[in-house]
N, C-alpha and C. Protein backbone atom coordinates (compact mmCIF):
# COMPACT_ATOMS: atom_id res chain seq x y z
N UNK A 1 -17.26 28.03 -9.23
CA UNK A 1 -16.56 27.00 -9.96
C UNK A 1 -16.68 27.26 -11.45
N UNK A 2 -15.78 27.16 -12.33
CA UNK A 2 -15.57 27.20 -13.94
C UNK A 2 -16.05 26.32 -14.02
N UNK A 3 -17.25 26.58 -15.38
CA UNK A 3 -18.05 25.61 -16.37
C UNK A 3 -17.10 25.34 -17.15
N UNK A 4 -17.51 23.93 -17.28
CA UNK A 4 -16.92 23.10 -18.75
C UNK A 4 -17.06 23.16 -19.48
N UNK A 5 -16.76 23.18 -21.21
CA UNK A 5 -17.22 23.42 -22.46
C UNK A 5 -17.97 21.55 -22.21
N UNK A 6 -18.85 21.27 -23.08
CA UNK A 6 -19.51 19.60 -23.55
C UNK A 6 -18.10 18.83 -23.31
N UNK A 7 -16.71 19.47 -24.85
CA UNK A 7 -16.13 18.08 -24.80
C UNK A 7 -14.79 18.03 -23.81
N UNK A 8 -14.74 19.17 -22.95
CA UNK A 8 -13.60 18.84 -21.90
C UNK A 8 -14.35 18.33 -20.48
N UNK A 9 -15.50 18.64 -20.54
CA UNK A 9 -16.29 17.60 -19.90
C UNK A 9 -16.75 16.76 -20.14
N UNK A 10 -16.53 16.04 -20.76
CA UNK A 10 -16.63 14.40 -21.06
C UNK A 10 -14.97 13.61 -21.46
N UNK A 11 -13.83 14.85 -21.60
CA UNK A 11 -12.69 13.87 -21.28
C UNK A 11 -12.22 14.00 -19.78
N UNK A 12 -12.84 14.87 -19.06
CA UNK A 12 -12.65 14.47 -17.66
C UNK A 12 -13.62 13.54 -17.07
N UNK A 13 -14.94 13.50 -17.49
CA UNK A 13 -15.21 12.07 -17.15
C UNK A 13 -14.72 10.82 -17.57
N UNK A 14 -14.14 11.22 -18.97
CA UNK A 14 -13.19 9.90 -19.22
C UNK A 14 -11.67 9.64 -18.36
N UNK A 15 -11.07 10.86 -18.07
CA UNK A 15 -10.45 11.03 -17.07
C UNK A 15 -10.74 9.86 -16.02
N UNK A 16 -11.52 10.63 -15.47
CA UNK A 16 -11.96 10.05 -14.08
C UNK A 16 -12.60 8.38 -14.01
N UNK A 17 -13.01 8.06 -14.89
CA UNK A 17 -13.77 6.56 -14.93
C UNK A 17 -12.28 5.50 -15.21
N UNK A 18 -11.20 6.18 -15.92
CA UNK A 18 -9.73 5.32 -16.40
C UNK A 18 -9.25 5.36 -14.58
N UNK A 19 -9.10 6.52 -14.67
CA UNK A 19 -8.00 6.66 -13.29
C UNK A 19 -9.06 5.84 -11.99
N UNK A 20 -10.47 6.11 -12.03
CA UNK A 20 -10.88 4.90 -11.00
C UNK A 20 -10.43 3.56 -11.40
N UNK A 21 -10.56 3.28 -12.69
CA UNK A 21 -10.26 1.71 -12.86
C UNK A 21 -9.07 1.24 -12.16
N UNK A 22 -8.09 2.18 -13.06
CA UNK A 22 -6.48 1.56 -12.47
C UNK A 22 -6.52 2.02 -10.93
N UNK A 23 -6.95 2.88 -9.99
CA UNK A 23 -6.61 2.73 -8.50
C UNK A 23 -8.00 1.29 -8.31
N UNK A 24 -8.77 1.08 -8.71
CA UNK A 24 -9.36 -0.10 -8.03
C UNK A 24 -8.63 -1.38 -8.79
N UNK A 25 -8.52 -1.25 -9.41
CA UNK A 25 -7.56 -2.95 -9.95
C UNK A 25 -6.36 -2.72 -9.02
N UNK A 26 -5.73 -1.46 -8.29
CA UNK A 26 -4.54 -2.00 -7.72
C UNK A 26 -4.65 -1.84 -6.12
N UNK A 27 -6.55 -1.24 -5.65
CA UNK A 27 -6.34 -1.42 -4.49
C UNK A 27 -7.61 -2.92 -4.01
N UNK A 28 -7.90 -3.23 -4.90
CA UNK A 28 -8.87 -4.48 -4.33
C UNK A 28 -8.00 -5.89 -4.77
N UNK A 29 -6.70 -5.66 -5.61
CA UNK A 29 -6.38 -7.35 -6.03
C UNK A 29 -6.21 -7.92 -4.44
N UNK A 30 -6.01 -9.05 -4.63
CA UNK A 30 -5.12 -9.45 -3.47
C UNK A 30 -3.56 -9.95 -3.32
N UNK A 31 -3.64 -8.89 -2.45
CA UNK A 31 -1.32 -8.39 -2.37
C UNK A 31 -0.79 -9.76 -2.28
N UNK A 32 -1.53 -10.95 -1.67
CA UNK A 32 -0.73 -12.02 -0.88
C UNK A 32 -1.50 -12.93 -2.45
N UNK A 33 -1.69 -12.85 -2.72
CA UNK A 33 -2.11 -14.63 -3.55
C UNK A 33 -0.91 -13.88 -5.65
N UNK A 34 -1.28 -12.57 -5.79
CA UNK A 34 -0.28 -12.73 -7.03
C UNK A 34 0.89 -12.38 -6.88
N UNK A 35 1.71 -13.10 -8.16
CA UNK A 35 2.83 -13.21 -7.76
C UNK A 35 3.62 -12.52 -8.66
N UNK A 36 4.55 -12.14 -8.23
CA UNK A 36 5.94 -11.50 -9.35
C UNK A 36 7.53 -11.82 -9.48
N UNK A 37 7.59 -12.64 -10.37
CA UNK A 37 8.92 -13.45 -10.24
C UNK A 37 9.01 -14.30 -9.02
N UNK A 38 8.17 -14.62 -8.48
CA UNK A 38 8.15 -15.94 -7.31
C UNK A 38 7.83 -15.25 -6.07
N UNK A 39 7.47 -13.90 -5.81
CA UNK A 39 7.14 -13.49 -4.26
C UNK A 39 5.72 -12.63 -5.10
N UNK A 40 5.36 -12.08 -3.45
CA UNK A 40 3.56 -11.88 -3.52
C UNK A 40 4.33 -10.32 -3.79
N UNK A 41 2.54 -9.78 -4.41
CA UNK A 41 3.04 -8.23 -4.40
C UNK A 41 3.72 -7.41 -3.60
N UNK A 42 3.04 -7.69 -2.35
CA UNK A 42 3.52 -7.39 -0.89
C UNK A 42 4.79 -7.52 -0.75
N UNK A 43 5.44 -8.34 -0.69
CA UNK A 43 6.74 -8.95 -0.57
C UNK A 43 7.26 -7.82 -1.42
N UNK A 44 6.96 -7.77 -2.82
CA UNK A 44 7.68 -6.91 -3.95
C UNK A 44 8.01 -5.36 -3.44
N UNK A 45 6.41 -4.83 -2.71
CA UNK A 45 6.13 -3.77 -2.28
C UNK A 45 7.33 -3.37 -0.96
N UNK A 46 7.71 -4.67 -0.15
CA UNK A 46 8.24 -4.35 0.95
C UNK A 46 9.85 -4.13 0.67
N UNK A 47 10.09 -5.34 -0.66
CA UNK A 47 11.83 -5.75 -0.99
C UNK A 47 12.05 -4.20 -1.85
N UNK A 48 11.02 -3.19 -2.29
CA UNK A 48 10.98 -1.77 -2.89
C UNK A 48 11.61 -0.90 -2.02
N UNK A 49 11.38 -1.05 -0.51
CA UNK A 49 11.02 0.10 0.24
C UNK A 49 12.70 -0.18 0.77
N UNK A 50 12.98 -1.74 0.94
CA UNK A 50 14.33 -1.82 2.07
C UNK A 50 15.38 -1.59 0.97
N UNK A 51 15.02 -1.71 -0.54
CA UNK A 51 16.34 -1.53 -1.79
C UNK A 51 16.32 0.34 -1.54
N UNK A 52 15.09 0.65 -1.51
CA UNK A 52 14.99 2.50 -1.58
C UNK A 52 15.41 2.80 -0.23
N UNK A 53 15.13 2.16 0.43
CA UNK A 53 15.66 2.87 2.05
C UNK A 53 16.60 2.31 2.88
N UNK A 54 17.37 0.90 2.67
CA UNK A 54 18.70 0.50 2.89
C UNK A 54 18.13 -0.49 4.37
N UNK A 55 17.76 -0.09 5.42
CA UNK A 55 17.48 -0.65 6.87
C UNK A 55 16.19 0.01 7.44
N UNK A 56 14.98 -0.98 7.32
CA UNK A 56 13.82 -0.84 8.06
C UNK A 56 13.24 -1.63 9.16
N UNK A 57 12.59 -1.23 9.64
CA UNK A 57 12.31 -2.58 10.72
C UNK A 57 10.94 -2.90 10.55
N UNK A 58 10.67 -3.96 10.97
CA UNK A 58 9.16 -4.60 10.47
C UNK A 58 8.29 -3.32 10.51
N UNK A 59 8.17 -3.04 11.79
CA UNK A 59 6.59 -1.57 11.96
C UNK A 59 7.09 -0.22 10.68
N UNK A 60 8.31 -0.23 10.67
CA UNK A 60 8.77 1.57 9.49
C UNK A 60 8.03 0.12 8.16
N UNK A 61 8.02 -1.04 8.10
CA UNK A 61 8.14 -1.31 6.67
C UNK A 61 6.30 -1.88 6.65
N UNK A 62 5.40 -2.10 7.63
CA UNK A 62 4.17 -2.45 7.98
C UNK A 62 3.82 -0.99 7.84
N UNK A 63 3.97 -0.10 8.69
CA UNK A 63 3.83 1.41 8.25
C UNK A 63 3.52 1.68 6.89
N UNK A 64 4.76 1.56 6.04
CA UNK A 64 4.42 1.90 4.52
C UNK A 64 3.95 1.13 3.97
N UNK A 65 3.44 -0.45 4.09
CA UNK A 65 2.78 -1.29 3.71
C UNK A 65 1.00 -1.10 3.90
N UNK A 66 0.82 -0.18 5.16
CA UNK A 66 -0.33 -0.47 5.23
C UNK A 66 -0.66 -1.76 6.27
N UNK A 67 0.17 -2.64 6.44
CA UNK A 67 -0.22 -3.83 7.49
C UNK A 67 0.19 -3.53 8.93
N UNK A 68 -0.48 -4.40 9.76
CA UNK A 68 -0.40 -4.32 10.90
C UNK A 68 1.06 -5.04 11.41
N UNK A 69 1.76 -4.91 12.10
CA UNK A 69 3.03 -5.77 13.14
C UNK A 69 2.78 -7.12 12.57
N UNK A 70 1.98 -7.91 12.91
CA UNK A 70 1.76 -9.73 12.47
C UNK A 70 2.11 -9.92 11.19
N UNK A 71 1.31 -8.91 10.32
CA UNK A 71 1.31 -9.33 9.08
C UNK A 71 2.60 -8.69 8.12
N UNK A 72 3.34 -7.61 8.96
CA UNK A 72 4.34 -6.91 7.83
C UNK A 72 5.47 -8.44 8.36
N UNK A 73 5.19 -8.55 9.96
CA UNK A 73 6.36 -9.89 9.90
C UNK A 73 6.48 -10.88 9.11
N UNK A 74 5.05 -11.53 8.61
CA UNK A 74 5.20 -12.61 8.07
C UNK A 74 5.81 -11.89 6.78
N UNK A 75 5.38 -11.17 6.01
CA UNK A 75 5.87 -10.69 4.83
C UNK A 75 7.81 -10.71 4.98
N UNK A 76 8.13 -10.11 6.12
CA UNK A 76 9.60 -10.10 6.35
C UNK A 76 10.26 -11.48 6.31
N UNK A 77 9.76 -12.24 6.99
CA UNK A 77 9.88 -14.09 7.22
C UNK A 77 9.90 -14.49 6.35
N UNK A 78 8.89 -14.34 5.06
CA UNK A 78 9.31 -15.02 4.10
C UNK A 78 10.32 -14.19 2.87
N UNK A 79 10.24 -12.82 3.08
CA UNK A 79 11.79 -12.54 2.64
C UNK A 79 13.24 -12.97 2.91
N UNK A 80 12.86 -13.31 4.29
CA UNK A 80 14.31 -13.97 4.94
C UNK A 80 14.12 -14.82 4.88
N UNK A 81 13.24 -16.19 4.57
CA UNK A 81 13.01 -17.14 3.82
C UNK A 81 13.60 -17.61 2.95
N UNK A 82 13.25 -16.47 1.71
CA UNK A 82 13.54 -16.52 0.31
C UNK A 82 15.17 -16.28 0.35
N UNK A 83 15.93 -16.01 1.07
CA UNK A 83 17.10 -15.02 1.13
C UNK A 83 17.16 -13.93 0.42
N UNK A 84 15.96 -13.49 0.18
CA UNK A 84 15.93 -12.03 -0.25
C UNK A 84 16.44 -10.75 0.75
N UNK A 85 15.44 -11.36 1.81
CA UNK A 85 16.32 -10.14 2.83
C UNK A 85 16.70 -10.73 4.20
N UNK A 86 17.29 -9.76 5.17
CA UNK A 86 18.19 -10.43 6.32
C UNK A 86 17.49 -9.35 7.72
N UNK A 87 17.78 -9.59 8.64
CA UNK A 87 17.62 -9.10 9.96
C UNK A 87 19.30 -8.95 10.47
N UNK A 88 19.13 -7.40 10.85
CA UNK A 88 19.92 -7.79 12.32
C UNK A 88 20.01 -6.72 13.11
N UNK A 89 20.79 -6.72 14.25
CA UNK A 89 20.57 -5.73 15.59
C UNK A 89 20.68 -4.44 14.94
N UNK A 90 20.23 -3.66 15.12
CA UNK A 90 20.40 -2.03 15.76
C UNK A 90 21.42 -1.63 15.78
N UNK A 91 22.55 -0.77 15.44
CA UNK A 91 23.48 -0.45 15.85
C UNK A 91 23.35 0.95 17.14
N UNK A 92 22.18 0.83 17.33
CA UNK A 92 22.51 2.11 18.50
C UNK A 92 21.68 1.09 19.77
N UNK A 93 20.77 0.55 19.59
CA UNK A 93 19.69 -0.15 20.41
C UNK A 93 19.47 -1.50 19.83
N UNK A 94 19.90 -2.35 20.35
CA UNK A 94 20.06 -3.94 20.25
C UNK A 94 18.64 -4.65 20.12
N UNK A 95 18.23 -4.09 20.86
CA UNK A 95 16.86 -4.80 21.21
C UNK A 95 16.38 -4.87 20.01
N UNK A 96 16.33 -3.75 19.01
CA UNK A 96 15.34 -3.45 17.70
C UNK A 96 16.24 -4.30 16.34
N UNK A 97 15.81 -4.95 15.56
CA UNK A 97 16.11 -5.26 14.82
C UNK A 97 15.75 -5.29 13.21
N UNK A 98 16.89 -4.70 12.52
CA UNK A 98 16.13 -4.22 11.04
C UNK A 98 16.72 -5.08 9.84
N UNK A 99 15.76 -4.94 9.26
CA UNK A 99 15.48 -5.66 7.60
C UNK A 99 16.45 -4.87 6.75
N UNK A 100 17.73 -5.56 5.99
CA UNK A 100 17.73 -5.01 4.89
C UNK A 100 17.64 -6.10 3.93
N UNK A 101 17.95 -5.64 2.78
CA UNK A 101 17.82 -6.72 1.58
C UNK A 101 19.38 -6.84 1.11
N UNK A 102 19.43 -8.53 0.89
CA UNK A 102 20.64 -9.30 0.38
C UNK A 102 21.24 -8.78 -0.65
N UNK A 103 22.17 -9.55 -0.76
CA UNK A 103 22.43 -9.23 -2.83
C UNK A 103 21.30 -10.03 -3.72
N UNK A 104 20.78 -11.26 -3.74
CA UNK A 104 20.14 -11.60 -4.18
C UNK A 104 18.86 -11.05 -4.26
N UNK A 105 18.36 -9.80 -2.95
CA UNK A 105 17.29 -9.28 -2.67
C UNK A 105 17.73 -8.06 -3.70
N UNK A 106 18.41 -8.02 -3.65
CA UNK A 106 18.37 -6.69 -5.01
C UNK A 106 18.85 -7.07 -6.40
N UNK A 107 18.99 -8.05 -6.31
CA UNK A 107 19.18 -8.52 -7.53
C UNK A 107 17.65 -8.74 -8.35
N UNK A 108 17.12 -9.63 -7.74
CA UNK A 108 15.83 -10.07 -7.69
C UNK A 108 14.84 -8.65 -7.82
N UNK A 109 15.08 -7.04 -6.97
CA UNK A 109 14.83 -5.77 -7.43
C UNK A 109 14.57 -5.54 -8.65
N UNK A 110 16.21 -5.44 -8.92
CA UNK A 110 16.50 -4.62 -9.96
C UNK A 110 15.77 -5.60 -11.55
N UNK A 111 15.75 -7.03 -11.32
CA UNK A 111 15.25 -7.60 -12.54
C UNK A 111 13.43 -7.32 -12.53
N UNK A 112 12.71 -7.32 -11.56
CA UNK A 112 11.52 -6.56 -11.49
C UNK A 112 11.30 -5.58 -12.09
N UNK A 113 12.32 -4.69 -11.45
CA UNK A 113 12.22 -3.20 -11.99
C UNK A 113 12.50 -3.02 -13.16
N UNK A 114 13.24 -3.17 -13.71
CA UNK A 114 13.99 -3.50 -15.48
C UNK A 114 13.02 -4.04 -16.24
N UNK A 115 11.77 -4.65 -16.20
CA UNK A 115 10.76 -5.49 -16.38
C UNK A 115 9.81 -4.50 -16.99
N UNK A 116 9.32 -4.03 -15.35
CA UNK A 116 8.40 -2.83 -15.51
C UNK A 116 8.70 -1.92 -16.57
N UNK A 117 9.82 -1.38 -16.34
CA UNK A 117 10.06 -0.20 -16.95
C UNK A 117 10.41 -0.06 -18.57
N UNK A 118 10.12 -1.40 -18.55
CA UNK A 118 10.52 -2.10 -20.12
C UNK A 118 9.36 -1.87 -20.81
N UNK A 119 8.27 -2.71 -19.93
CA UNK A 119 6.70 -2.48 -20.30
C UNK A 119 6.10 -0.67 -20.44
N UNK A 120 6.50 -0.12 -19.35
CA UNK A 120 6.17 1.07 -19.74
C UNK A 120 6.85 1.83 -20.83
N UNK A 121 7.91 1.55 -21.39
CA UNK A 121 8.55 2.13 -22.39
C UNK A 121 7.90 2.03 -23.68
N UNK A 122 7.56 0.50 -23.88
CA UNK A 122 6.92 0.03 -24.83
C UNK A 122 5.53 1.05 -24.69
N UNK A 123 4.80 1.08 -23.91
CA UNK A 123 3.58 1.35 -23.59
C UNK A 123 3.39 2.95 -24.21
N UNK A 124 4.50 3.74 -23.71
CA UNK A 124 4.79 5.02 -23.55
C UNK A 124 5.46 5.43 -24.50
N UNK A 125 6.03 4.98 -25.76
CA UNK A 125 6.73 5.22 -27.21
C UNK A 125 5.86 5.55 -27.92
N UNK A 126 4.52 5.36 -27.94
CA UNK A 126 4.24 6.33 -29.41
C UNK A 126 3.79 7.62 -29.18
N UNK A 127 3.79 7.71 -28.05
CA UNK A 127 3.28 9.28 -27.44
C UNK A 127 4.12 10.36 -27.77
N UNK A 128 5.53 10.23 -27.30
CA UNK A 128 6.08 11.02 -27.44
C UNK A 128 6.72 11.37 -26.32
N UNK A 129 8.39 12.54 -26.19
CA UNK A 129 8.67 12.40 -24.96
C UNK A 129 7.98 13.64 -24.40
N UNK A 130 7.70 15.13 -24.97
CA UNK A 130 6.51 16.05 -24.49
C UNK A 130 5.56 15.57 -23.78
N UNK A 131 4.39 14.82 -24.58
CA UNK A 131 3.72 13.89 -23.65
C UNK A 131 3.36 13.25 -22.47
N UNK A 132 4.94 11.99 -22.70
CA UNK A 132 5.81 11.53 -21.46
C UNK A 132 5.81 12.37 -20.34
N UNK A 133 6.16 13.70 -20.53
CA UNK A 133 6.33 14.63 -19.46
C UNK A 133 5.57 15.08 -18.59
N UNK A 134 4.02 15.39 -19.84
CA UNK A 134 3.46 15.83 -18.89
C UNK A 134 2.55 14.82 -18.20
N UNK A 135 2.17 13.39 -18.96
CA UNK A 135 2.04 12.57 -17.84
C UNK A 135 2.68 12.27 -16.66
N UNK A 136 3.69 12.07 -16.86
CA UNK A 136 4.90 12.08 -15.47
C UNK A 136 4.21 13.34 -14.39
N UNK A 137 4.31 14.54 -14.87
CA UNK A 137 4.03 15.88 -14.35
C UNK A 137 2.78 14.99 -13.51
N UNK A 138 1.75 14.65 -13.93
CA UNK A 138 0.39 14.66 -13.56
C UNK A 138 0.54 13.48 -12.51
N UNK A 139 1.10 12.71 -13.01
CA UNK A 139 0.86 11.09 -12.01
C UNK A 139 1.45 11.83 -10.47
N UNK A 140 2.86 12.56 -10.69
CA UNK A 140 3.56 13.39 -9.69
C UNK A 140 2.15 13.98 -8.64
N UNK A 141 1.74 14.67 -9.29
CA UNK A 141 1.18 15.78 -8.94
C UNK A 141 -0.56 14.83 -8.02
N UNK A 142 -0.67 13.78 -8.79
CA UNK A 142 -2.02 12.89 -8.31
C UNK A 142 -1.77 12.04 -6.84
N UNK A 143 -0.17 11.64 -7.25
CA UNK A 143 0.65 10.58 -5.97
C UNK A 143 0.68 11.77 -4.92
N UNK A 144 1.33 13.16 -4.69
CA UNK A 144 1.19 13.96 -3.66
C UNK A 144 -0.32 14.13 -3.36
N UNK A 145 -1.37 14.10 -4.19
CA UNK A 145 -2.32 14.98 -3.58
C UNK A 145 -2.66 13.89 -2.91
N UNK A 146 -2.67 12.55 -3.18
CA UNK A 146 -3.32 11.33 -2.50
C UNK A 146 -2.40 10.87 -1.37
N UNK A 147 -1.50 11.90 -1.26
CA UNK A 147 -0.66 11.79 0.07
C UNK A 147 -0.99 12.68 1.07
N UNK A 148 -1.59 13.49 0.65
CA UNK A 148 -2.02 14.82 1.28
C UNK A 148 -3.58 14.37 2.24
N UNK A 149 -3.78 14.52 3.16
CA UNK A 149 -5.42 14.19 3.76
C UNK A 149 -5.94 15.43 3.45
N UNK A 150 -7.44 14.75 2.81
CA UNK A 150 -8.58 15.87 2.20
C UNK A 150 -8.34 17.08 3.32
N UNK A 151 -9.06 16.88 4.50
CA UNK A 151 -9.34 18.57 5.48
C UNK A 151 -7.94 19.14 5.01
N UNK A 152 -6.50 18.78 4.71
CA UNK A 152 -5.47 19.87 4.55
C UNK A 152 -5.29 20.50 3.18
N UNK A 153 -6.27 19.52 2.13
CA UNK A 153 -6.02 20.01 1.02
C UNK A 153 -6.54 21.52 0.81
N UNK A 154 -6.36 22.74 0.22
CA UNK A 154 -6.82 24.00 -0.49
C UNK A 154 -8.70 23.18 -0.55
N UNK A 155 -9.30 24.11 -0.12
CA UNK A 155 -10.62 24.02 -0.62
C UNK A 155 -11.13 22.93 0.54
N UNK A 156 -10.57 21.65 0.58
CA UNK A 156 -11.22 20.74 1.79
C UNK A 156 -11.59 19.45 0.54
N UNK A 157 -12.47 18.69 0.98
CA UNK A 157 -12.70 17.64 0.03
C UNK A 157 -13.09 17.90 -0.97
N UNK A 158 -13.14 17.40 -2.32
CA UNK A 158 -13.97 18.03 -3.87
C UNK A 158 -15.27 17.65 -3.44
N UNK A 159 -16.11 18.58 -3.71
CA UNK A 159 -17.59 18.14 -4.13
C UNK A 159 -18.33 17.60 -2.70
N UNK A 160 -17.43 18.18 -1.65
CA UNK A 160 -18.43 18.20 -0.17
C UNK A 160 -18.79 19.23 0.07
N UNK A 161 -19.50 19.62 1.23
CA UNK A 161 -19.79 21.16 1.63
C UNK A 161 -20.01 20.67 3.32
């Protein structure tokens, strides 16, 4: 393994102590109690997946949620609640029935999203767009590896044997 000089080893521990913060502030809040423009994160997380992917059904949208069948339903229920999003049959198999999102469900999207991306602009202007890039590059590159399971990664887990 390559030694570190002192001060690129201590901005990768600064590295590493930022990037734990922000994955634990966004994997311990709780999805169901905050809210964003009037629905829970969850909800936000799920009305993301049916605007990006058009027709899901509770388990494809509990799947990418992370929840079990009970709980991605209730999340769906109160989208179709809200009239954010709708149910209906299958067009090949009746029995199954999928979620997409309303007009109001993407309406309600797109003003989220426009939000965010407002905040990060602000956030992300004095850097620069070089910068910009290669953060982008890196977040890219952090979201695959944390998609990837350790045993398949090159090498196996960091810092096991």
């Amino acid at each position: 393994m390559k030694r570190e000089s002192g001060g690129r080893r201590d901005e990768i521990e600064r590295f590493h102590m930022a990037l734990t913060r922000l994955l634990r502030s966004y994997q311990f809040r709780d999805r169901d109690r905050q809210t964003i423009c009037g629905i829970t994160v969850t909800q936000c997380y799920a009305l993301d997946f049916l605007v990006d992917e058009a027709r899901l059904t509770v388990m494809e949208i509990g799947s990418r949620l992370a929840l079990n069948k009970s709980n991605a339903s209730r999340v769906v229920d109160a989208l179709v609640h809200a009239g954010l999003a709708s149910r209906a049959p299958d067009a090949i198999n009746h029995r199954i029935r999928r979620v997409e999102p309303t007009s109001a469900g993407r309406r309600l999207h797109d003003r989220i999203t426009r939000g965010l991306k407002e905040d990060y602009a602000a956030i992300l202007e004095p850097f620069g767009e070089p910068f910009v890039r290669q953060v982008n590059r890196l977040l890219e590159i952090l979201a695959d590896r944390a998609r990837t399971p350790a045993g398949k990664r090159r090498g196996g887990r960091p810092g096991c044997t």
